[in-house]
Protein backbone atom coordinates (compact mmCIF):
# COMPACT_ATOMS: atom_id res chain seq x y z
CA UNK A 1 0.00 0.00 0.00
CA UNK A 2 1.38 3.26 -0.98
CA UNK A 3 0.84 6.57 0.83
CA UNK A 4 -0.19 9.64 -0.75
CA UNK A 5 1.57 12.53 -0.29
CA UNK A 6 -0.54 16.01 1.43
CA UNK A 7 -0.85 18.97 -0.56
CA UNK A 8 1.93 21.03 -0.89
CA UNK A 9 -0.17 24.04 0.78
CA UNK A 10 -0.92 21.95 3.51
CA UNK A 11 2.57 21.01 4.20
CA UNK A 12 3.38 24.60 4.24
CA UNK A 13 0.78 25.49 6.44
CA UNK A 14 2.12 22.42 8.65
CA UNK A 15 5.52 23.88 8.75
CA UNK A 16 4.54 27.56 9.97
CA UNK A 17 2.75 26.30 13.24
CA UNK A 18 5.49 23.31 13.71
CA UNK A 19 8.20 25.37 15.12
CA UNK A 20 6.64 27.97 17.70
CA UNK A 21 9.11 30.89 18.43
CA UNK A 22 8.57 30.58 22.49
CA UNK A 23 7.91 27.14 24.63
CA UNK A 24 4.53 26.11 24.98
CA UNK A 25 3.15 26.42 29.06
CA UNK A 26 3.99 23.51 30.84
CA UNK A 27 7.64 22.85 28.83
CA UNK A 28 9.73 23.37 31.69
CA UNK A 29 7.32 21.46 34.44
CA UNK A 30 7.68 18.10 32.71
CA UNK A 31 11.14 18.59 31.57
CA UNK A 32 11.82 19.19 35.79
CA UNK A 33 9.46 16.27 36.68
CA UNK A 34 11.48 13.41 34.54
CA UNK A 35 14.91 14.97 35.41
CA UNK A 36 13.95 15.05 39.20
CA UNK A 37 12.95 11.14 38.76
CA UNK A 38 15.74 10.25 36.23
CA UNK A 39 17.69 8.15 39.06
CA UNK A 40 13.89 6.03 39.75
CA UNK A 41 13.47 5.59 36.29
CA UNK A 42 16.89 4.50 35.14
CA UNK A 43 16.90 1.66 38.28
CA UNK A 44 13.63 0.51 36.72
CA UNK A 45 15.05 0.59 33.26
CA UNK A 46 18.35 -1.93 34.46
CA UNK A 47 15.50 -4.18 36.50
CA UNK A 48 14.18 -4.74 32.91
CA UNK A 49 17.67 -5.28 30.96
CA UNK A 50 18.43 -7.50 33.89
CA UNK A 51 15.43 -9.98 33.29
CA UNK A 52 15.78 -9.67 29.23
CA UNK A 53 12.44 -11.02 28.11
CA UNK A 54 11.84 -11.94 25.32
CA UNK A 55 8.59 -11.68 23.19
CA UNK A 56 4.80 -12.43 24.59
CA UNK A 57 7.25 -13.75 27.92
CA UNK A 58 7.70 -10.25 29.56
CA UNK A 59 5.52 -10.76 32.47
CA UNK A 60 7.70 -9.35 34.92
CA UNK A 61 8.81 -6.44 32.34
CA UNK A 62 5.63 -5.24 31.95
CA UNK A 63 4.94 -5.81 36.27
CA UNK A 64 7.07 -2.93 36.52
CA UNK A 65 6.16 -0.62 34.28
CA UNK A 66 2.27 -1.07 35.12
CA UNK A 67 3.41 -0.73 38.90
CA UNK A 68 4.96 2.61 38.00
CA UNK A 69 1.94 3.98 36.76
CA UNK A 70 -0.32 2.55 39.29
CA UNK A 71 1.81 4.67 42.11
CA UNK A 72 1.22 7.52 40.34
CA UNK A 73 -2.64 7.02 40.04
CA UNK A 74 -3.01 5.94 36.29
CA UNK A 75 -5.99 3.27 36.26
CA UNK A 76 -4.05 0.29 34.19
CA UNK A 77 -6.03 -2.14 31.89
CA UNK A 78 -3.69 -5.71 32.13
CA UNK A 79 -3.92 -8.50 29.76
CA UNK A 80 -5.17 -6.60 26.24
CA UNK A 81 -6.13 -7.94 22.92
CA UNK A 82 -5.37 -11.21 24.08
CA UNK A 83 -2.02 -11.05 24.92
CA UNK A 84 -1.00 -11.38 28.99
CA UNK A 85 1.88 -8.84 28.97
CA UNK A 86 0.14 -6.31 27.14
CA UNK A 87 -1.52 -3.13 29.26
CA UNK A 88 -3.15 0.25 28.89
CA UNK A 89 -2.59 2.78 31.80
CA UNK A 90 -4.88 5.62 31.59
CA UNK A 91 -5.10 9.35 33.16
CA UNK A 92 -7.19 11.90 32.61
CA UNK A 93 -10.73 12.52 31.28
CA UNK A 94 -11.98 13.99 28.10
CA UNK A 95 -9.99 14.99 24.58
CA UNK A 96 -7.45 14.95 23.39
CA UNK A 97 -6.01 11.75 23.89
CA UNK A 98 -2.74 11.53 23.92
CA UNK A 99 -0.62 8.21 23.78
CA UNK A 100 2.76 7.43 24.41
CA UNK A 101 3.73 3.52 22.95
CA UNK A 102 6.29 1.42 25.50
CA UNK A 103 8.38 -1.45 24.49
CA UNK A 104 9.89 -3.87 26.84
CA UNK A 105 11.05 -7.23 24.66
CA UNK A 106 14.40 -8.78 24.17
CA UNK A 107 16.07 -10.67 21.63
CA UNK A 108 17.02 -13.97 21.49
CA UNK A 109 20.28 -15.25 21.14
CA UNK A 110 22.34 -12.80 21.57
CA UNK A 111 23.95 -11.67 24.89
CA UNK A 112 26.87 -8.80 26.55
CA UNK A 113 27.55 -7.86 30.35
CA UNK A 114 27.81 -4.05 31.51
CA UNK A 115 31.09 -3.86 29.83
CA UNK A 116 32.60 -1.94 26.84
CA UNK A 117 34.79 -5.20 25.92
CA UNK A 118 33.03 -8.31 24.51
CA UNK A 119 31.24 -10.07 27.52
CA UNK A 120 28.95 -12.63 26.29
CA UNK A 121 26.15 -14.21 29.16
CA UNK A 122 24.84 -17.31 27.29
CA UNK A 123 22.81 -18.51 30.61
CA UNK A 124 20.90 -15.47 30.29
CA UNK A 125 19.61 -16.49 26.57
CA UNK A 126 18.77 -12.97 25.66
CA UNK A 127 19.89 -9.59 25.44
CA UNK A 128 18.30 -6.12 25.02
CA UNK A 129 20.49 -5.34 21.97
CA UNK A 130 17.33 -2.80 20.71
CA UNK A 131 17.26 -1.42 24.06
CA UNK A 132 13.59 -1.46 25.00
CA UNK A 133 14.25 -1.69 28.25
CA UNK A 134 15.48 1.77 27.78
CA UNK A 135 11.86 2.30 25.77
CA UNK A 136 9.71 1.56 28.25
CA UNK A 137 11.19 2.81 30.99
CA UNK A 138 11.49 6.09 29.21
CA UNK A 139 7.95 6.39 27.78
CA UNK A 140 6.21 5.92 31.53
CA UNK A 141 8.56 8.86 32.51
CA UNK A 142 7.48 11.05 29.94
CA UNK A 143 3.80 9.95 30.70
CA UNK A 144 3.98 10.48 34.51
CA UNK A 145 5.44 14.01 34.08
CA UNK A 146 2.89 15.06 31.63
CA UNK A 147 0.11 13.68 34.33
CA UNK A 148 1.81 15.50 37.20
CA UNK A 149 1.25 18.90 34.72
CA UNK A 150 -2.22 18.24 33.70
CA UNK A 151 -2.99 17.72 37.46
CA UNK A 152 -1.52 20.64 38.16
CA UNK A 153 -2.41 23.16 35.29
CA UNK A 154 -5.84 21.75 35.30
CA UNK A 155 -6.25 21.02 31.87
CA UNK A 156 -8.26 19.03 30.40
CA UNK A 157 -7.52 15.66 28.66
CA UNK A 158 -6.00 12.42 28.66
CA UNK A 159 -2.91 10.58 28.81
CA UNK A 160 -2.17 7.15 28.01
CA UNK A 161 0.32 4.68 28.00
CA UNK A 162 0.71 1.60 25.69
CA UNK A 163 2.39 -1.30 26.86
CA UNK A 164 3.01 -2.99 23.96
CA UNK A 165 5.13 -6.77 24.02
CA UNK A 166 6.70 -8.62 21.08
CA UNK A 167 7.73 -5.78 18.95
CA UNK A 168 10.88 -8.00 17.87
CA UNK A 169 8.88 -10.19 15.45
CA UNK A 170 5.51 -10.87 17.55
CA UNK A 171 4.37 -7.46 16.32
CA UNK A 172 2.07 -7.28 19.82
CA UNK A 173 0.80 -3.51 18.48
CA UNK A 174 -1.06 -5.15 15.59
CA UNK A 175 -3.38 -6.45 17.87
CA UNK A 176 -3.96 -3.65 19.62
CA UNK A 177 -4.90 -1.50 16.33
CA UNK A 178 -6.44 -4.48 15.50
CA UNK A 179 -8.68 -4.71 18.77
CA UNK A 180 -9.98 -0.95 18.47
CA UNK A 181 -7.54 -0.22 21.34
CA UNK A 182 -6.66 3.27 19.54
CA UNK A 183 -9.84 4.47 17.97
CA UNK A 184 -10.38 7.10 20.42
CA UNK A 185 -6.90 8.63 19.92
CA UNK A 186 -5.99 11.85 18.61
CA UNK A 187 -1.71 11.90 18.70
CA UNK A 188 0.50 8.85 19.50
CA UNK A 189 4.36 9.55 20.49
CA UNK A 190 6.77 7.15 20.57
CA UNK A 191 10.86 6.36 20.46
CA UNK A 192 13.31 4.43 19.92
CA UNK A 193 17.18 3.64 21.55
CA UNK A 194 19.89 4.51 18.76
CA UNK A 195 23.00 5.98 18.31
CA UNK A 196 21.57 9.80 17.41
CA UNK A 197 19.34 11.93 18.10
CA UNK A 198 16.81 12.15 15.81
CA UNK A 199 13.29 13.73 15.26
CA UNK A 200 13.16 13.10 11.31
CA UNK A 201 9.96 11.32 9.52
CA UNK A 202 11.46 7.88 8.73
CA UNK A 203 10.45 5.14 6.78
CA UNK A 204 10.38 1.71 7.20
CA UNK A 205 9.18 -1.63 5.54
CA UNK A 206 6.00 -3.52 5.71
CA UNK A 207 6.80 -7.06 6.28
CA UNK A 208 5.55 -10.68 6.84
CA UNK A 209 6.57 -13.77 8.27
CA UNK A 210 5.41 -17.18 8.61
CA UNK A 211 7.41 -20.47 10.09
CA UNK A 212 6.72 -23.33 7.12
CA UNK A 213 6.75 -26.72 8.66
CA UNK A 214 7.11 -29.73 7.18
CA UNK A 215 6.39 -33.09 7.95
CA UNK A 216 8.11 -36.34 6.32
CA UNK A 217 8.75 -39.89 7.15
CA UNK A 218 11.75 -41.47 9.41
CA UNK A 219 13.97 -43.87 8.65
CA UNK A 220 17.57 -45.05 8.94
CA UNK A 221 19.31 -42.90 6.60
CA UNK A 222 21.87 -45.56 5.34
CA UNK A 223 20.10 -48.87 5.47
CA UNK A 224 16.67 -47.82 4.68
CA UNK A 225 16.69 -44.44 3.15
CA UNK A 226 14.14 -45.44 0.53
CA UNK A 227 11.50 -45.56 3.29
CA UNK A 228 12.30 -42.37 4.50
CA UNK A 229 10.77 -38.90 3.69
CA UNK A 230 12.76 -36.10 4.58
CA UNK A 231 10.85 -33.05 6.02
CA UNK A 232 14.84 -31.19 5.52
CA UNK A 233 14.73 -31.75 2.32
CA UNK A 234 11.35 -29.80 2.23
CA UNK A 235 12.89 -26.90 3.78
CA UNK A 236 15.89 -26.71 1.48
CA UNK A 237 14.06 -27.47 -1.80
CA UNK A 238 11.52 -24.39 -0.78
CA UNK A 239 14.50 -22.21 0.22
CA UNK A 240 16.36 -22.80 -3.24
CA UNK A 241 12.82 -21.87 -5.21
CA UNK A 242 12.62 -18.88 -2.95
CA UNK A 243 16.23 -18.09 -3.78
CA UNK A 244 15.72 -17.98 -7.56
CA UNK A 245 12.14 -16.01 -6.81
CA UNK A 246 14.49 -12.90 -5.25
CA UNK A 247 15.16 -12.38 -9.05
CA UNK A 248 11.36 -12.07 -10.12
CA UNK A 249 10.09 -9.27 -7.19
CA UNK A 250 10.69 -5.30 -6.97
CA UNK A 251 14.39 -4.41 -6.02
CA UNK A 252 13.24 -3.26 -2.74
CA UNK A 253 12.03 -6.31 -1.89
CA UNK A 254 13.75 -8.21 1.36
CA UNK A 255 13.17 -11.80 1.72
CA UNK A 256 15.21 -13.56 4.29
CA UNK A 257 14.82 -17.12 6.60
CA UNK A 258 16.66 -18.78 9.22
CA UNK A 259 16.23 -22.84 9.68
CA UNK A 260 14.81 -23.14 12.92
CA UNK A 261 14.64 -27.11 13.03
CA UNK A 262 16.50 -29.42 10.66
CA UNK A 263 16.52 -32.90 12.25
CA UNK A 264 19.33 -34.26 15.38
CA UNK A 265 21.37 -36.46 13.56
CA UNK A 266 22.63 -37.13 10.20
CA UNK A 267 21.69 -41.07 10.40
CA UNK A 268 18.05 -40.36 10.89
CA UNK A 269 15.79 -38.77 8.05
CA UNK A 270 14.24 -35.93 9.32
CA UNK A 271 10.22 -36.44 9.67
CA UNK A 272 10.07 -32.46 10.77
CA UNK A 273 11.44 -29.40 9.92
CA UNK A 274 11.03 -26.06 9.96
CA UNK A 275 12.19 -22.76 8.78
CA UNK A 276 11.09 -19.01 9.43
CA UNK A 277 11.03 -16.29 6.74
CA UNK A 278 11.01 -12.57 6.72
CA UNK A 279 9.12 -10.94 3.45
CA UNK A 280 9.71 -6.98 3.72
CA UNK A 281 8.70 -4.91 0.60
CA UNK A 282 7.83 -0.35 1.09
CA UNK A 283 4.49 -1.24 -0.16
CA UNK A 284 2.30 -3.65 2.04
CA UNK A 285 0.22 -4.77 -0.85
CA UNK A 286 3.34 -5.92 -2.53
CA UNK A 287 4.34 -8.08 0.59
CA UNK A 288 1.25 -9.46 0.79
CA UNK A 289 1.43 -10.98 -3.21
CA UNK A 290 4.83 -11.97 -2.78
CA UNK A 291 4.40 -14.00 0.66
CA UNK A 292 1.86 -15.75 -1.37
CA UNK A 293 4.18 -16.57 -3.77
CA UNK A 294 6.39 -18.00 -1.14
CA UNK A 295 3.50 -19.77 -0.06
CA UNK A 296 3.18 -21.40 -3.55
CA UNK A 297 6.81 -22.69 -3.43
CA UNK A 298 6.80 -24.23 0.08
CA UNK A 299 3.74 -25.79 -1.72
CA UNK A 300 5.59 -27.47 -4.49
CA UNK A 301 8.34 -28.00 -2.02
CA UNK A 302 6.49 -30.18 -0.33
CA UNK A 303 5.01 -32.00 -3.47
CA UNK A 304 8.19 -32.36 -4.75
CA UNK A 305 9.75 -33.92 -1.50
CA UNK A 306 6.73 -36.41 -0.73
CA UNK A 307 6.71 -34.24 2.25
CA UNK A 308 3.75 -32.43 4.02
CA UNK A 309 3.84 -28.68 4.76
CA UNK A 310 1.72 -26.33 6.82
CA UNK A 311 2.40 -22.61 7.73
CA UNK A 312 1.43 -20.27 10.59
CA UNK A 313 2.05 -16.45 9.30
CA UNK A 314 3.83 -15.06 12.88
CA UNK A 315 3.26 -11.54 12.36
CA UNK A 316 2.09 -8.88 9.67
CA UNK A 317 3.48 -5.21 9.70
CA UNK A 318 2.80 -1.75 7.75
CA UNK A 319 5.17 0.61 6.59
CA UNK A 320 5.39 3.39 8.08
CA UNK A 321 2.87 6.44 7.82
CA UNK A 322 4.97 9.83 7.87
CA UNK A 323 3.18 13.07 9.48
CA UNK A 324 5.83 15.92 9.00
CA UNK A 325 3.25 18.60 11.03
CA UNK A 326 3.88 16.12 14.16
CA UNK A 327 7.60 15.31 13.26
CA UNK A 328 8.71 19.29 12.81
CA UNK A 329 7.43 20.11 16.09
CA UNK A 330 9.26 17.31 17.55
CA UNK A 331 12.44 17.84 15.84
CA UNK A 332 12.17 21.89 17.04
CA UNK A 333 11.58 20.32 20.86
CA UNK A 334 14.10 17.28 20.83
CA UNK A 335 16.42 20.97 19.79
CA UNK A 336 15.31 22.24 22.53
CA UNK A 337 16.33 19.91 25.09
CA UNK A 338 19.11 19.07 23.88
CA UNK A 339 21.51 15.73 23.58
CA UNK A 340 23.70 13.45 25.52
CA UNK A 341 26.52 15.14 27.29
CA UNK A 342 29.23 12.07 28.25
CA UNK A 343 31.28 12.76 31.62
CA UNK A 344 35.06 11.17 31.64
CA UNK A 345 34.23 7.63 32.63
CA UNK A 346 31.29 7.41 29.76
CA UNK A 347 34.09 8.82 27.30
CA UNK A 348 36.54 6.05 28.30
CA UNK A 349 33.80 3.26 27.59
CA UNK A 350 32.53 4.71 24.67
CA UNK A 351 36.61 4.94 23.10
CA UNK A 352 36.65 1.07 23.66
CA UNK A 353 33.62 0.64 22.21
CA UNK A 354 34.46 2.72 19.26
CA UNK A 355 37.46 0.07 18.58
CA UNK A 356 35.16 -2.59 17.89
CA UNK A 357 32.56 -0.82 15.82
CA UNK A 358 32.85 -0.81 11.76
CA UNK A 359 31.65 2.35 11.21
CA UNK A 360 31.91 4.35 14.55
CA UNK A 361 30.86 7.72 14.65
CA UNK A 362 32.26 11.07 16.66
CA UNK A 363 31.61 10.79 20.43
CA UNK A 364 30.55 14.42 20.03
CA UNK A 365 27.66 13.39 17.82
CA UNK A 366 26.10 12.07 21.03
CA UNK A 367 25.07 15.27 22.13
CA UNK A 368 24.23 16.95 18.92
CA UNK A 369 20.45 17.26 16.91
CA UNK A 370 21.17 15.51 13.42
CA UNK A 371 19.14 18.13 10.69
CA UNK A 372 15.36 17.00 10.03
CA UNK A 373 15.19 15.22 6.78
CA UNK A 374 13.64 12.39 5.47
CA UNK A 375 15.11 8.98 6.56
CA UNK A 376 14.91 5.81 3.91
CA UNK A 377 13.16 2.59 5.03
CA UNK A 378 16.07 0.14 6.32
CA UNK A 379 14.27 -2.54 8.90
CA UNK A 380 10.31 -2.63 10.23
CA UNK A 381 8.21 -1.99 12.86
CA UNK A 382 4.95 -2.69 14.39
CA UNK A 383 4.43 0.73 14.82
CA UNK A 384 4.02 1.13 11.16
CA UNK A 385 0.32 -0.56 12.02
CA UNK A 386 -0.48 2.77 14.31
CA UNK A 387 0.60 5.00 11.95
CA UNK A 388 -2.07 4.18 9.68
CA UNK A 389 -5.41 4.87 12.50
CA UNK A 390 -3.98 7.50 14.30
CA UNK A 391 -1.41 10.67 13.71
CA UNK A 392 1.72 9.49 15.63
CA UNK A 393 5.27 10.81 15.56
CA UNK A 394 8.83 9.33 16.36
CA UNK A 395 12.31 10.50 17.72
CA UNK A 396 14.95 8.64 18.51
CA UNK A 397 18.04 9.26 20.77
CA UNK A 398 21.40 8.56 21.72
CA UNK A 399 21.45 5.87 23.78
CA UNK A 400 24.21 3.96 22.45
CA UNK A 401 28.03 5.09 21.38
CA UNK A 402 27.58 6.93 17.78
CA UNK A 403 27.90 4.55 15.18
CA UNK A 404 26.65 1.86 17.33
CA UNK A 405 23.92 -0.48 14.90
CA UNK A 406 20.67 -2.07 16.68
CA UNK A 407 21.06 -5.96 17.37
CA UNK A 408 25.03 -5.78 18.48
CA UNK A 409 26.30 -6.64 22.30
CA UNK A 410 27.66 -3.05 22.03
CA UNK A 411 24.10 -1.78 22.19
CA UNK A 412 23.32 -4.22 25.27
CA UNK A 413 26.23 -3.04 26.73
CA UNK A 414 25.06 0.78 26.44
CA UNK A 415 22.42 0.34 26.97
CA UNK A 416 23.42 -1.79 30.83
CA UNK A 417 25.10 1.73 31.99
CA UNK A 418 24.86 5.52 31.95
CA UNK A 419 25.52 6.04 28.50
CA UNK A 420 21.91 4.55 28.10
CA UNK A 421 20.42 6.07 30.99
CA UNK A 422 20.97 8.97 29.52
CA UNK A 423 19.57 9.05 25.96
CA UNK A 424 16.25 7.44 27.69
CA UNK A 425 15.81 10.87 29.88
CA UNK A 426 17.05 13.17 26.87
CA UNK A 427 13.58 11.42 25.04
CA UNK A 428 11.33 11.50 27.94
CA UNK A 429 11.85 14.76 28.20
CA UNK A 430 11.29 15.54 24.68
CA UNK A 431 8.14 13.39 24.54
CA UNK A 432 6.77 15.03 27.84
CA UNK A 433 7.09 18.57 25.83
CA UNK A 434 5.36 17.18 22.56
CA UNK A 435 2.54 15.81 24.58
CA UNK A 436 1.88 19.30 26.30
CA UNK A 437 1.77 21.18 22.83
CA UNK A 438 -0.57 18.55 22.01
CA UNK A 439 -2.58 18.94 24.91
CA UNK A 440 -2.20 22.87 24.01
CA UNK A 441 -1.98 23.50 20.63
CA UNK A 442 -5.17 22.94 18.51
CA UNK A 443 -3.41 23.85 15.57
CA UNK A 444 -0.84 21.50 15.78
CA UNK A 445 -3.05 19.06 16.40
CA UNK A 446 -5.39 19.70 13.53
CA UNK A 447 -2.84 19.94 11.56
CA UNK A 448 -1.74 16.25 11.94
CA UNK A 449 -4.72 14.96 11.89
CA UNK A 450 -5.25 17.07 8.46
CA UNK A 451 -2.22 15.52 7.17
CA UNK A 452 -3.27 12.08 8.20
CA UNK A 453 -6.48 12.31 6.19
CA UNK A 454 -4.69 13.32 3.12
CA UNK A 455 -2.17 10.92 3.31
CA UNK A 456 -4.19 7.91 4.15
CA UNK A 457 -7.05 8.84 1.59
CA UNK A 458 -10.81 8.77 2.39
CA UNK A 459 -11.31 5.24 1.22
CA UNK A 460 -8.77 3.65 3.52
CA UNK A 461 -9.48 0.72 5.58
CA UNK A 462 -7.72 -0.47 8.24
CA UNK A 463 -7.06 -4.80 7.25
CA UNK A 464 -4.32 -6.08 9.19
CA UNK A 465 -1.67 -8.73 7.45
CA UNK A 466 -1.71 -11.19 10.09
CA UNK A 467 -5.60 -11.30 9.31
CA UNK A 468 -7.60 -12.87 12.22
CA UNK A 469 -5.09 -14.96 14.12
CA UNK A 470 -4.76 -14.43 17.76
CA UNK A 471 -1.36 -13.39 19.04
CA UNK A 472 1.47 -16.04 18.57
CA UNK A 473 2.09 -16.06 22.13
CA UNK A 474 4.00 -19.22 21.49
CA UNK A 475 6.26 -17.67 18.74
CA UNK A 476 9.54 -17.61 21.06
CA UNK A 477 9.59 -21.26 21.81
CA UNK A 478 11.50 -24.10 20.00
CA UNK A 479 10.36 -25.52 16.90
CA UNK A 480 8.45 -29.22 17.71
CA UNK A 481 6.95 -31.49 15.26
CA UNK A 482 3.86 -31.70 17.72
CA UNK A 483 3.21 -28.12 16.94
């Protein structure tokens, strides 16, 4: 699905209202409230990176971040569109309605201590190498401080925080959208852990995935191989069709797969397999044809092999929906507050880190603003899916040494100290100041929301990829035939 672009007039009239000359009333009351509780909020953000959770498995992640907002009086809605660690925490009464998104999930298989030199902790299993420990944390900061000013300015509105699980391939936001949890929204915020600071519109790809499991026949692989069926051979035949399909799909197109079960021992023909692919494309509509064309050749696959094959499509994404009225404004207030400022011992950890990084960056650049432009699609995210039923807006910041990439143990180690700590304060702060000019500025607001309708069209329908499936809460677990 392709987005439209506004009307240049629009767009003009978007930038003249994005960047307001003075700071908006209640700019310098948040911005207080989240550095007065940076110390609270950074212990709660290590509590999280310490238990490294993985997808639809955060239960004590999200325990902490719901008991955060219970203390300071948000009513919190647990267990959401069918997925346990999912939760809504609420404050406030009347429009607008503001939300704030909150990751907490780790990744699998990859693993670093609180230390700039390689440390790997393989009886810990995961890592928070995208640093949403450092997401969630931050988000409930920003969300508390702008309560603590609507309380105390009076004003009217409400406030509301998404706890949203699985973004790392579960895509636990879908759901949500999906389940009508953000039809009564006007503005979402949300960021993301990097290695700058950043409040441009960027895109990203829409993308599906599905684990394709086949099923064969056993059998000694030397004596009796002719009685045996192998499910591997399933998986390898559909990988080589999908390999010679890469040639046959638009350039942008990502296809990727990892082999998630391919038999115990040599001797033995496999009677199960199983392997996981990634389709990514710009245009959802395009994903969705060519999945089913991957479909088609784990079909034949399987004909080919004598094998059986079934498929359960994990998770469905949009690309992303820019709104440049939202992003501007962000971009002039992320300015505003400013970026990471490293003391001497962050300065000595980030120069090892640098060592060990292929494309390392100046330190400096961790406290600088990079320029607002346009940023091209490179990975995807389930907050594509909000995008498209509600204006929402994006920064990221410098959690990580510059030049750091998403995924590494250099992020998880970051991310495990100050250096981290940091970045996640610089963005609640500049999420607490968006969310007041929301909550004050009608014409920023109807300007987004303008921009929204133009871009999405009036004939748009929300239809989520992973159509009607319920959450694969199961999706981080080992591959078993039984399944």
């Amino acid at each position: 699905m392709t987005t439209r672009p506004a009307r240049t007039l629009f767009l003009l009239t978007a930038l003249l209202i994005a960047s307001p000359a003075a700071a908006q009333p209640g700019h310098e009351s948040v911005a207080a409230h989240v550095e007065a509780n940076a110390a609270a909020y950074a212990t709660v953000a290590q509590q999280i990176w310490d238990l490294a959770e993985v997808g639809y498995q955060e239960t004590e992640s999200s325990g902490l971040l719901q008991s955060q907002l219970t203390a300071a009086g948000f009513e919190v809605d647990a267990d959401v569109a069918g997925m346990p660690t999912a939760f809504v925490g609420s404050w406030g009464t009347g429009s607008p309605v503001i939300g704030i998104l909150a990751e907490y999930d780790a990744l699998p298989g990859i693993t670093q201590g609180r230390s700039a030199e390689r440390q790997a902790l393989p009886a810990m299993g995961a890592g928070h190498a995208c640093g949403h420990h450092l997401f969630g944390a931050g988000s409930v900061a920003a969300a508390v401080a702008v309560k603590e000013w609507l309380a105390a300015a009076g004003t009217s509105g409400t406030i509301r925080v998404y706890g949203t699980p699985a973004e790392e391939g579960g895509a636990g936001k879908v759901y949500m959208v999906r389940g009508g949890l953000f039809d009564d929204v006007d503005a979402v915020l949300h960021w993301h852990p990097s290695g700058v600071n950043s409040a441009s519109p960027s895109a990203s790809l829409a993308n599906k995935s599905a684990k394709f499991r086949f099923r064969g026949v056993s059998a000694h692989a030397a004596s009796a191989p002719d009685q045996g069926r192998s499910a591997l051979d399933g998986v390898e035949a559909m990988n080589h069709m999908v390999n010679m399909l890469r040639e046959h799909v638009p350039q942008e197109t990502r296809i990727h797969h990892v082999i998630t079960s391919g038999g115990s021992a040599p001797n033995v023909v496999p009677d199960f397999a199983e392997v996981y692919y990634y389709v990514r494309n710009p245009d959802s509509e395009n994903v969705r044809s060519i999945f089913d064309r991957v479909v088609r050749a784990a079909e034949g696959a399987a004909m080919g092999t004598g094998t059986s094959m079934d498929y359960e499509v994990i998770h469905g994404i949009y690309a992303m929906l820019p709104n440049e009225a939202l992003q501007r404004r962000a971009h002039a207030n992320l300015t505003k507050v400013g970026g990471v400022d490293y003391d001497d011992a962050e300065r000595e950890f980030a120069a090892i880190i640098r060592e060990t990084l292929a494309n390392p960056l100046p330190v400096e650049s961790a406290g600088e603003i990079q320029p607002y432009q346009p940023r091209p699609a490179g990975g995807s995210t389930d907050v594509a899916d909000v995008s498209w039923v509600v204006p929402t807006v994006g920064i990221t910041t410098a959690t990580w040494v510059p030049g750091t990439p998403a995924h590494s143990w250099q992020a998880i180690a970051a991310g495990g100290m100050s250096i981290g700590e940091k970045g996640m304060i610089v963005a609640a702060k500049a999420l607490a100041v968006t969310a007041v000019d929301l909550f004050t500025d009608d014409d920023l607001l109807s300007a987004a929301k303008a921009e929204y309708a133009e871009r999405v069209g009036s004939d748009f329908r929300y239809v989520s990829l992973v159509g009607d499936r319920p959450p694969p809460l199961d999706y981080r677990k080992p591959a078993t035939a039984g399944r």
